[in-house]
N, C-alpha and C. Protein backbone atom coordinates (compact mmCIF):
# COMPACT_ATOMS: atom_id res chain seq x y z
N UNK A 1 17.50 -0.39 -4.81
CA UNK A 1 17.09 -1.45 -3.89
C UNK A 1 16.74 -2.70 -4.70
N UNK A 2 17.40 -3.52 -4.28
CA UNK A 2 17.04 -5.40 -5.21
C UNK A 2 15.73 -5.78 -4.34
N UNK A 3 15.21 -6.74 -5.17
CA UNK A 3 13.87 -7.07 -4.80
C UNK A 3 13.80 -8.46 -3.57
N UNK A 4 15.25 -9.10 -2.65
CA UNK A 4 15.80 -9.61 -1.79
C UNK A 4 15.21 -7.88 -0.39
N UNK A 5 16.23 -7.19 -0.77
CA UNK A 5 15.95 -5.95 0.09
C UNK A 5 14.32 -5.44 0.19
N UNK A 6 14.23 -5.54 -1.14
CA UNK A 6 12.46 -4.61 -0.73
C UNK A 6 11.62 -5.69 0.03
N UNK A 7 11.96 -6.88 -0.03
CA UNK A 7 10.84 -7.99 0.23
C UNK A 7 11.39 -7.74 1.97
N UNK A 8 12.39 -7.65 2.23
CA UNK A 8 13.18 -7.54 3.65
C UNK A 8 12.27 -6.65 4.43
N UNK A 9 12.35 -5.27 3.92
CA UNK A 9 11.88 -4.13 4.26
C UNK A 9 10.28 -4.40 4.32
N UNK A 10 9.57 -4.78 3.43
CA UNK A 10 8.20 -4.94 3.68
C UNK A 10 8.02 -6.04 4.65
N UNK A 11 7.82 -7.46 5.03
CA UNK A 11 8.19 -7.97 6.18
C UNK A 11 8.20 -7.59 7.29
N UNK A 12 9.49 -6.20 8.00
CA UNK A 12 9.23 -5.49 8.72
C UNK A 12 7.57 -4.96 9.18
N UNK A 13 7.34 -4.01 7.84
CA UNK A 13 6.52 -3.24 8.08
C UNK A 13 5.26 -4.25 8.48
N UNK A 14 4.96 -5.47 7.66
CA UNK A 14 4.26 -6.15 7.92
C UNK A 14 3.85 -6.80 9.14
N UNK A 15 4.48 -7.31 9.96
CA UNK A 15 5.13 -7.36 11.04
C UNK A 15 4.14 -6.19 12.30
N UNK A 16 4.14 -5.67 11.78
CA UNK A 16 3.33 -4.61 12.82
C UNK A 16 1.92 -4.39 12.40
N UNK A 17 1.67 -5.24 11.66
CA UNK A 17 0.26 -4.77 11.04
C UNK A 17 -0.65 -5.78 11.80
N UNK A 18 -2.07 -5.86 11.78
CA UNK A 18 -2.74 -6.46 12.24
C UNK A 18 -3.24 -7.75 10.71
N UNK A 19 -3.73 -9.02 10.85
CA UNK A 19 -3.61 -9.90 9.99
C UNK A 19 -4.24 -9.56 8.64
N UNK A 20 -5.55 -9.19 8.99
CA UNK A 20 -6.24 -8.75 7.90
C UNK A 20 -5.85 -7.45 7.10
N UNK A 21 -4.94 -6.49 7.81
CA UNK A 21 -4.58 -5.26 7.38
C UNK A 21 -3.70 -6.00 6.25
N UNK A 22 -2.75 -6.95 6.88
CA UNK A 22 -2.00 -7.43 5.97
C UNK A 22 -2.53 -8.44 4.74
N UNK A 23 -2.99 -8.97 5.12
CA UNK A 23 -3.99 -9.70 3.10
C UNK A 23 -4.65 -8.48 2.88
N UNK A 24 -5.25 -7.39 3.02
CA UNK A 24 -5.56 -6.43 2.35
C UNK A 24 -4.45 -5.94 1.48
N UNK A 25 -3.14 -5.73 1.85
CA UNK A 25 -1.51 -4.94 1.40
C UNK A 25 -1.56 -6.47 0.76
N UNK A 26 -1.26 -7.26 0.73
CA UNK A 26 -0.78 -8.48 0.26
C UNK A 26 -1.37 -8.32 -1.15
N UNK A 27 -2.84 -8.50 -1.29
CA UNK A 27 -3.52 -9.06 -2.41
C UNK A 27 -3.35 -7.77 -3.42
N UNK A 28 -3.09 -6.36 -2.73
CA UNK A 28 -2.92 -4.78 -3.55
C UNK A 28 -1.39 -5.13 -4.19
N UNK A 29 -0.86 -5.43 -3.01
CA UNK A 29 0.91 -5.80 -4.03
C UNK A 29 0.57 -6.78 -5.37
N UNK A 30 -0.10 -7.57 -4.54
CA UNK A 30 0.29 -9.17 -5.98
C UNK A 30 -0.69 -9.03 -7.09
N UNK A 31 -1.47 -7.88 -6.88
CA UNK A 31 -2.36 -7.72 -8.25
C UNK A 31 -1.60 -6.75 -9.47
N UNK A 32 -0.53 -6.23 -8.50
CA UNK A 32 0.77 -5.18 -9.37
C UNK A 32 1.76 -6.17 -9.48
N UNK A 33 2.29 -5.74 -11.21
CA UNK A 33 3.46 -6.32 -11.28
C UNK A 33 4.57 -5.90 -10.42
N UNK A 34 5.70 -6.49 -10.15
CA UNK A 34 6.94 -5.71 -9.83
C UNK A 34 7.24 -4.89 -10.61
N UNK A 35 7.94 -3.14 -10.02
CA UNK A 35 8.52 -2.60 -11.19
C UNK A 35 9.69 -2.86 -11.41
């Protein structure tokens, strides 16, 4: 999966989340590098 696709796919999931659920997932992703 290219990182075009994974960003696609998360979006989705995001998408269904409630706002704050999502800056919680947001700030956990961007404190990890990409692998």
């Amino acid at each position: 999966m290219n990182k075009n696709e994974f960003l696609e796919e998360l979006n989705r999931h995001l998408l269904v989340l409630e706002d704050e659920e999502q800056q919680d997932i947001l700030e956990e992703l961007f404190l990890q590098p990409f692998g």
